[in-house]
PDB file of N, CA and C in Angstrom:
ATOM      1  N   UNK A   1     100.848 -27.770 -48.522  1.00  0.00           N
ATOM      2  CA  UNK A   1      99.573 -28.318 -48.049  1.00  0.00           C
ATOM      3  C   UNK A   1      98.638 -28.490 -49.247  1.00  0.00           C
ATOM      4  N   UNK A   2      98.433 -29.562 -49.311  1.00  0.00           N
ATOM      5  CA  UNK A   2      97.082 -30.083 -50.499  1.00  0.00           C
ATOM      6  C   UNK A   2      95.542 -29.212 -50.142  1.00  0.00           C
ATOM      7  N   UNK A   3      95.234 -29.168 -51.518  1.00  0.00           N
ATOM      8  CA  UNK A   3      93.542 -28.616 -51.307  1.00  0.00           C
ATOM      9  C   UNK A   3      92.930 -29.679 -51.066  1.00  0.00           C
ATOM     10  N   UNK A   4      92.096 -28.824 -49.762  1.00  0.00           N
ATOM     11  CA  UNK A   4      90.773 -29.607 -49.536  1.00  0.00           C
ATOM     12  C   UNK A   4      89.541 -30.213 -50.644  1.00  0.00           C
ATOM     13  N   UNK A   5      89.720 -30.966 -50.876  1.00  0.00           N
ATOM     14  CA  UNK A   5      88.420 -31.591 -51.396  1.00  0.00           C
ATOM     15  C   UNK A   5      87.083 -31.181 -50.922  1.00  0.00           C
ATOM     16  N   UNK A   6      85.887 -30.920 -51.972  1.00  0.00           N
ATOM     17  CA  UNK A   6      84.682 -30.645 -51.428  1.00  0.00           C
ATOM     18  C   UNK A   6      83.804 -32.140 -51.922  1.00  0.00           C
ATOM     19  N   UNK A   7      82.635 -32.783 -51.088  1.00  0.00           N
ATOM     20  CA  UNK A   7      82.186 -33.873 -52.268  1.00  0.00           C
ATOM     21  C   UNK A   7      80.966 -33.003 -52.718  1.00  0.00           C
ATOM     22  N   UNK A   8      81.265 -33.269 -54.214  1.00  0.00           N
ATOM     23  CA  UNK A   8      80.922 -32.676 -55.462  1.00  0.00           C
ATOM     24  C   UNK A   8      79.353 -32.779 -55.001  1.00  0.00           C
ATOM     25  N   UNK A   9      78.583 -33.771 -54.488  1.00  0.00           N
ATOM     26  CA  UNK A   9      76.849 -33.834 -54.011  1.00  0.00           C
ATOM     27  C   UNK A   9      76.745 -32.894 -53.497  1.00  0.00           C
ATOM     28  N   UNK A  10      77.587 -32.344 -52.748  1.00  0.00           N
ATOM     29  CA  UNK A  10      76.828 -30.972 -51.352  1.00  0.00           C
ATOM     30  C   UNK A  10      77.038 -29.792 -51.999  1.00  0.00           C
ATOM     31  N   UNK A  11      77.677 -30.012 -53.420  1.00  0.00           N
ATOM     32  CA  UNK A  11      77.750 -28.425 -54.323  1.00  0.00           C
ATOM     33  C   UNK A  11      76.513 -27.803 -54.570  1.00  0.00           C
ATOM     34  N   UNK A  12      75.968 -29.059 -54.777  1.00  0.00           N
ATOM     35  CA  UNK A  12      74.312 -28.437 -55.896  1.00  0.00           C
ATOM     36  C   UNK A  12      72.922 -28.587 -54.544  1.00  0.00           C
ATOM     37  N   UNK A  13      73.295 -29.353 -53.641  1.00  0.00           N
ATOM     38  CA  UNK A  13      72.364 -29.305 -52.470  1.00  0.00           C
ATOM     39  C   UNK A  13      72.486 -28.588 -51.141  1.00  0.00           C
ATOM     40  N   UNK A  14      73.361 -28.158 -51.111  1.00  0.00           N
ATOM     41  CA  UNK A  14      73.076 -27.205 -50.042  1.00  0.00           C
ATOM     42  C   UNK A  14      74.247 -25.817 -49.886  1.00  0.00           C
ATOM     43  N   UNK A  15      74.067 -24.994 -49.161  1.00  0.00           N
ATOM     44  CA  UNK A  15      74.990 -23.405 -48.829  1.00  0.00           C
ATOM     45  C   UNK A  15      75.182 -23.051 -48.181  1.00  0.00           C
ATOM     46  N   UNK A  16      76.058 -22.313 -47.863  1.00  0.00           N
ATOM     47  CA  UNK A  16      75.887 -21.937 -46.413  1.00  0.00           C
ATOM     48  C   UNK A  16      75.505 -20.850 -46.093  1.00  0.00           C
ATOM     49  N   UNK A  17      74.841 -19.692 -45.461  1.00  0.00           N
ATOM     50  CA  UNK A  17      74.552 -18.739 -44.451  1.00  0.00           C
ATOM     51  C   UNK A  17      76.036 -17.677 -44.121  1.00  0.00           C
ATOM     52  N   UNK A  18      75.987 -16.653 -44.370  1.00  0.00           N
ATOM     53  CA  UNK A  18      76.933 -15.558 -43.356  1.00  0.00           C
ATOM     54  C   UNK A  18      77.345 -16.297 -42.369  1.00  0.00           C
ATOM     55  N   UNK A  19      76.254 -16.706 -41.406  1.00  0.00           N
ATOM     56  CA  UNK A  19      77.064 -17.005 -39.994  1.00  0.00           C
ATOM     57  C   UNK A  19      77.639 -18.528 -39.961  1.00  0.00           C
ATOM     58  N   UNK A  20      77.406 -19.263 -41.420  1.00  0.00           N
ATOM     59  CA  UNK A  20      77.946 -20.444 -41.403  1.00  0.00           C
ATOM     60  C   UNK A  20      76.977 -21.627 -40.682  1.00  0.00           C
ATOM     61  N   UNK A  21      75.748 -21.433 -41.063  1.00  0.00           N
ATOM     62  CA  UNK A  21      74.614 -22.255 -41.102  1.00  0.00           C
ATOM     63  C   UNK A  21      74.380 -22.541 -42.265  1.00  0.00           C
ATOM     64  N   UNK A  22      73.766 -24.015 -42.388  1.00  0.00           N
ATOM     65  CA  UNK A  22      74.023 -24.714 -43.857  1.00  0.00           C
ATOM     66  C   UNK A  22      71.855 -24.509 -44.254  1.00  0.00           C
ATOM     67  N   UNK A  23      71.894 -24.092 -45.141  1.00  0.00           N
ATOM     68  CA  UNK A  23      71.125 -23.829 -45.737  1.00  0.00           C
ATOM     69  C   UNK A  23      70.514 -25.117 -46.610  1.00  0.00           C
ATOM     70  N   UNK A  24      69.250 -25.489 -47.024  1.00  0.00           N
ATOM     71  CA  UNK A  24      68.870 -26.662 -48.045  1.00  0.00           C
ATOM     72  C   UNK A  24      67.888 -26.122 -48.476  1.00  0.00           C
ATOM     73  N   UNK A  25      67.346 -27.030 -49.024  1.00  0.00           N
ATOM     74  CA  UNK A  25      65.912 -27.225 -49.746  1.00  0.00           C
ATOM     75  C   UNK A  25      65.007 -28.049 -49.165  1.00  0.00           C
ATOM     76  N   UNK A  26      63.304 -27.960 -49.607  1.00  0.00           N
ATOM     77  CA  UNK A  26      63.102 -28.841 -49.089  1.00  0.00           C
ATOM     78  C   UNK A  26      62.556 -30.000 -50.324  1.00  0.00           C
ATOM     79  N   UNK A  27      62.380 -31.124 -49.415  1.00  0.00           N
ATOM     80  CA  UNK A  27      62.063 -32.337 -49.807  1.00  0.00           C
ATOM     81  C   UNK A  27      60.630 -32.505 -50.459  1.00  0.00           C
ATOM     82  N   UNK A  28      60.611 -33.392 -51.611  1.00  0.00           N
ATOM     83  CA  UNK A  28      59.210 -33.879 -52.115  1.00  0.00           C
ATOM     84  C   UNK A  28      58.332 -33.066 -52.964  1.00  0.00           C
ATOM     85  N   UNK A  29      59.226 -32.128 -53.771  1.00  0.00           N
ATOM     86  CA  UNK A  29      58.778 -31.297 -54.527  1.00  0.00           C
ATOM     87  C   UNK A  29      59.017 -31.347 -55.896  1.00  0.00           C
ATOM     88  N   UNK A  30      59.799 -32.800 -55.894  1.00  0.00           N
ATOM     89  CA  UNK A  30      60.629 -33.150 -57.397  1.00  0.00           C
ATOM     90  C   UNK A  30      59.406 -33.464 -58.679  1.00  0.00           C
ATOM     91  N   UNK A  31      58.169 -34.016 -58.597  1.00  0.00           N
ATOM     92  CA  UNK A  31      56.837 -34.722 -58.505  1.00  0.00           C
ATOM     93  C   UNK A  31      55.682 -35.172 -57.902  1.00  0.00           C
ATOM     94  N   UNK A  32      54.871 -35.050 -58.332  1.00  0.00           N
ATOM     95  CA  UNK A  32      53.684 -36.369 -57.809  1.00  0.00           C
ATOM     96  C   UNK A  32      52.885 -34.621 -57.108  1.00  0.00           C
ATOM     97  N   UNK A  33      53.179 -33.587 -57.666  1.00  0.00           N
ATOM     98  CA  UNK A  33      52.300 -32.285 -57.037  1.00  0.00           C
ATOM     99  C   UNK A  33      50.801 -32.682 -57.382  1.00  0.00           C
ATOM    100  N   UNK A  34      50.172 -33.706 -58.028  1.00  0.00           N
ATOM    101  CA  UNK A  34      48.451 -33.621 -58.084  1.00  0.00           C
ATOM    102  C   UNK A  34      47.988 -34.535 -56.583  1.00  0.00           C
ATOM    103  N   UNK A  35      49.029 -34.874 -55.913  1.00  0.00           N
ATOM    104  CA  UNK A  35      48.355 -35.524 -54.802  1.00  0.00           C
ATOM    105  C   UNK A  35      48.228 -34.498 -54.045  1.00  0.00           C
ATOM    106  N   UNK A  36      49.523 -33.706 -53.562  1.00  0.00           N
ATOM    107  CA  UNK A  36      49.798 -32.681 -52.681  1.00  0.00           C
ATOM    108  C   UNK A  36      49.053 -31.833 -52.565  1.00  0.00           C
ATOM    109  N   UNK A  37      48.162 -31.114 -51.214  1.00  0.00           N
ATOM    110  CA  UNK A  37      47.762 -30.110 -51.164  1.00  0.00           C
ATOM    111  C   UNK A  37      48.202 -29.117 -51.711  1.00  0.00           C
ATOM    112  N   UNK A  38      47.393 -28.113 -51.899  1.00  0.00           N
ATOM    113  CA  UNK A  38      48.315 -26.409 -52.139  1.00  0.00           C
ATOM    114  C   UNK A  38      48.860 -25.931 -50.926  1.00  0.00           C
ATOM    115  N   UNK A  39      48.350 -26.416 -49.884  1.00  0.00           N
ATOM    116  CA  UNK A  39      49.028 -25.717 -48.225  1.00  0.00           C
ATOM    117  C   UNK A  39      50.750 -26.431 -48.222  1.00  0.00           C
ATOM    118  N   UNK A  40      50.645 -27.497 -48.755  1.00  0.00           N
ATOM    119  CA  UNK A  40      51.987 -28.189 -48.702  1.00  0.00           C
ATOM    120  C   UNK A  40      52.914 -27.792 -49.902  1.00  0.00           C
ATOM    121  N   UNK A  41      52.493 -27.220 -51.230  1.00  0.00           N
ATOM    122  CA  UNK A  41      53.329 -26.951 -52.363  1.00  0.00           C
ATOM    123  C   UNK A  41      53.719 -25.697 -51.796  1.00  0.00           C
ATOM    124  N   UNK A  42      52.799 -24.822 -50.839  1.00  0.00           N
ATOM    125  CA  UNK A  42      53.222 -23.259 -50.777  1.00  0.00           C
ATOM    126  C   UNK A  42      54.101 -23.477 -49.719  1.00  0.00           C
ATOM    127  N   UNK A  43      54.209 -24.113 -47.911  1.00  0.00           N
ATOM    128  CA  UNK A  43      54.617 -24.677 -47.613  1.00  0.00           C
ATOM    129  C   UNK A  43      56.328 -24.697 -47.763  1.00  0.00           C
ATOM    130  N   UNK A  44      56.652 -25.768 -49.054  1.00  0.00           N
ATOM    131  CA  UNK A  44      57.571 -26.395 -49.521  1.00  0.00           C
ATOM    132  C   UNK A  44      58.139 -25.115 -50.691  1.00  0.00           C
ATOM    133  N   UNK A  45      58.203 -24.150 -50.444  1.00  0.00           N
ATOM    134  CA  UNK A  45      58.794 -23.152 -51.688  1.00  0.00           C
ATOM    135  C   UNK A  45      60.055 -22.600 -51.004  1.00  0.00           C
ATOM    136  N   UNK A  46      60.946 -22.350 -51.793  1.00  0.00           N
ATOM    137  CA  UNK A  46      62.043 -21.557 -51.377  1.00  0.00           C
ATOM    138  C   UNK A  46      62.731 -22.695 -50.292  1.00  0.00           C
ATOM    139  N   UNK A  47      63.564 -22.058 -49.388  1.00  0.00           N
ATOM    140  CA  UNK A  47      64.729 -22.756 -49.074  1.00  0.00           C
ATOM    141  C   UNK A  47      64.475 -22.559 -47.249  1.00  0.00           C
ATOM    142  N   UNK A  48      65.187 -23.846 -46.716  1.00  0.00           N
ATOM    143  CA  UNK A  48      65.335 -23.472 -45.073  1.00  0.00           C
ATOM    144  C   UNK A  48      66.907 -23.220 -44.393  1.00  0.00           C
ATOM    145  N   UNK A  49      66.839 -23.508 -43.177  1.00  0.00           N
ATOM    146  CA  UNK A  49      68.198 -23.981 -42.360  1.00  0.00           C
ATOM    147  C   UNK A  49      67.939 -24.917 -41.998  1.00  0.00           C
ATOM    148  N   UNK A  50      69.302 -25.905 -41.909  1.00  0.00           N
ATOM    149  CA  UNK A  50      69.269 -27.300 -41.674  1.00  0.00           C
ATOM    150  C   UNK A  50      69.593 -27.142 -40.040  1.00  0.00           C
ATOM    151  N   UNK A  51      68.858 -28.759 -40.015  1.00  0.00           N
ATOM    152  CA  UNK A  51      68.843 -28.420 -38.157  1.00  0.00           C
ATOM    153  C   UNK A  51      70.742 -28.981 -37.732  1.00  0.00           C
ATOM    154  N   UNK A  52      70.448 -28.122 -36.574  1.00  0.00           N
ATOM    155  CA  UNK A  52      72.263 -28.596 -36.040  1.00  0.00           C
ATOM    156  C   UNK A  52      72.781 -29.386 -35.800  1.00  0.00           C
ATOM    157  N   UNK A  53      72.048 -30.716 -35.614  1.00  0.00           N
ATOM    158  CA  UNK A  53      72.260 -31.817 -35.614  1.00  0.00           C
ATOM    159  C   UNK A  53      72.607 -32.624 -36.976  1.00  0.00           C
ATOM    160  N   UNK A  54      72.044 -32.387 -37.868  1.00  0.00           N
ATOM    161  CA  UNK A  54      71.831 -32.699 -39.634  1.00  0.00           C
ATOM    162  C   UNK A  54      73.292 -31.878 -40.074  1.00  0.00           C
ATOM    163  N   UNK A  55      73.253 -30.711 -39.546  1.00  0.00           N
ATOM    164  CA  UNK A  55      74.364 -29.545 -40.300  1.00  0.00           C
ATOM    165  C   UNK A  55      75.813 -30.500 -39.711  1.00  0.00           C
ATOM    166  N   UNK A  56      75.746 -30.967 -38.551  1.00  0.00           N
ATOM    167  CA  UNK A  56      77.396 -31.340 -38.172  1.00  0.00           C
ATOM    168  C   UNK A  56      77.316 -32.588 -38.955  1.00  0.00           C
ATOM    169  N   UNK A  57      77.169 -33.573 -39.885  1.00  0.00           N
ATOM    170  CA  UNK A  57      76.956 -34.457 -40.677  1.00  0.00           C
ATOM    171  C   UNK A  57      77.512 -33.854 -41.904  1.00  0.00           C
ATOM    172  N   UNK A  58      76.730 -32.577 -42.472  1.00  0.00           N
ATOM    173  CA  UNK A  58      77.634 -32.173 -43.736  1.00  0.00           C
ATOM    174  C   UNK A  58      78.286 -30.835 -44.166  1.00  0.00           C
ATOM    175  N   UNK A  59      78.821 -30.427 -42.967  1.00  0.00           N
ATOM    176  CA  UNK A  59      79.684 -29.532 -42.520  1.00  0.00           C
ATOM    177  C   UNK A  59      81.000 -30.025 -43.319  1.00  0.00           C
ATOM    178  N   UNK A  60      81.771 -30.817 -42.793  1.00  0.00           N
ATOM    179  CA  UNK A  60      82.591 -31.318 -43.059  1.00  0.00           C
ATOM    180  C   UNK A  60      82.906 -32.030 -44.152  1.00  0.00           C
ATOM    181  N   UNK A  61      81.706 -32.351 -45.703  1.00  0.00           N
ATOM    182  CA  UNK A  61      82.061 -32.206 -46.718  1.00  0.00           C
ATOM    183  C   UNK A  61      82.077 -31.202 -47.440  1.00  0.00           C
ATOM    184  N   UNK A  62      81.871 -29.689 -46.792  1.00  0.00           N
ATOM    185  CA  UNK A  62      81.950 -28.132 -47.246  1.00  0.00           C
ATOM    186  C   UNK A  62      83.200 -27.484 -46.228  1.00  0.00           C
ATOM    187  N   UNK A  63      84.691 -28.450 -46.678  1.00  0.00           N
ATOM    188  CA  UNK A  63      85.639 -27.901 -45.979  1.00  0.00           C
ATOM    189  C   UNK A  63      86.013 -26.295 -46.239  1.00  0.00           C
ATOM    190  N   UNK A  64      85.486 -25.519 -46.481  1.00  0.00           N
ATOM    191  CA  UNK A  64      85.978 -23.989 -46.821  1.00  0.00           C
ATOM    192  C   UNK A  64      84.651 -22.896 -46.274  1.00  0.00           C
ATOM    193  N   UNK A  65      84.057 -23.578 -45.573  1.00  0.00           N
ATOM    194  CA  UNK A  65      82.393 -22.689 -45.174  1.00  0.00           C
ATOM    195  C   UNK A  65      82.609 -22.835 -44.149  1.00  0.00           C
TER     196      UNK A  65
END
């Protein structure tokens, strides 16, 4: 049996969770912070869970999670 392939994008963007919930980041934090409130930079720190709908989309390019 051949190894599963992972695509190499979902290495560096997202993880998974113990119980096998996919974990991300969030969005819009790459630049442009002098427009952004401070409620939205503090907000936007650290990491979430992706919703379950979003997660069955890239589940399946993290064949081993």
């Amino acid at each position: 049996m051949p190894k599963l392939k992972t695509k190499s994008s979902t290495k560096g963007r997202f993880s998974l969770t113990a119980k096998g919930k996919v974990r991300r980041h969030y969005a819009g934090k790459r630049h442009g912070m002098m427009k952004r409130t401070q409620k939205q930079i503090r907000d936007k720190r650290g990491s979430t869970i992706m919703a379950s709908s979003d997660a069955k989309i890239v589940k399946p390019f993290m064949p081993y999670g």
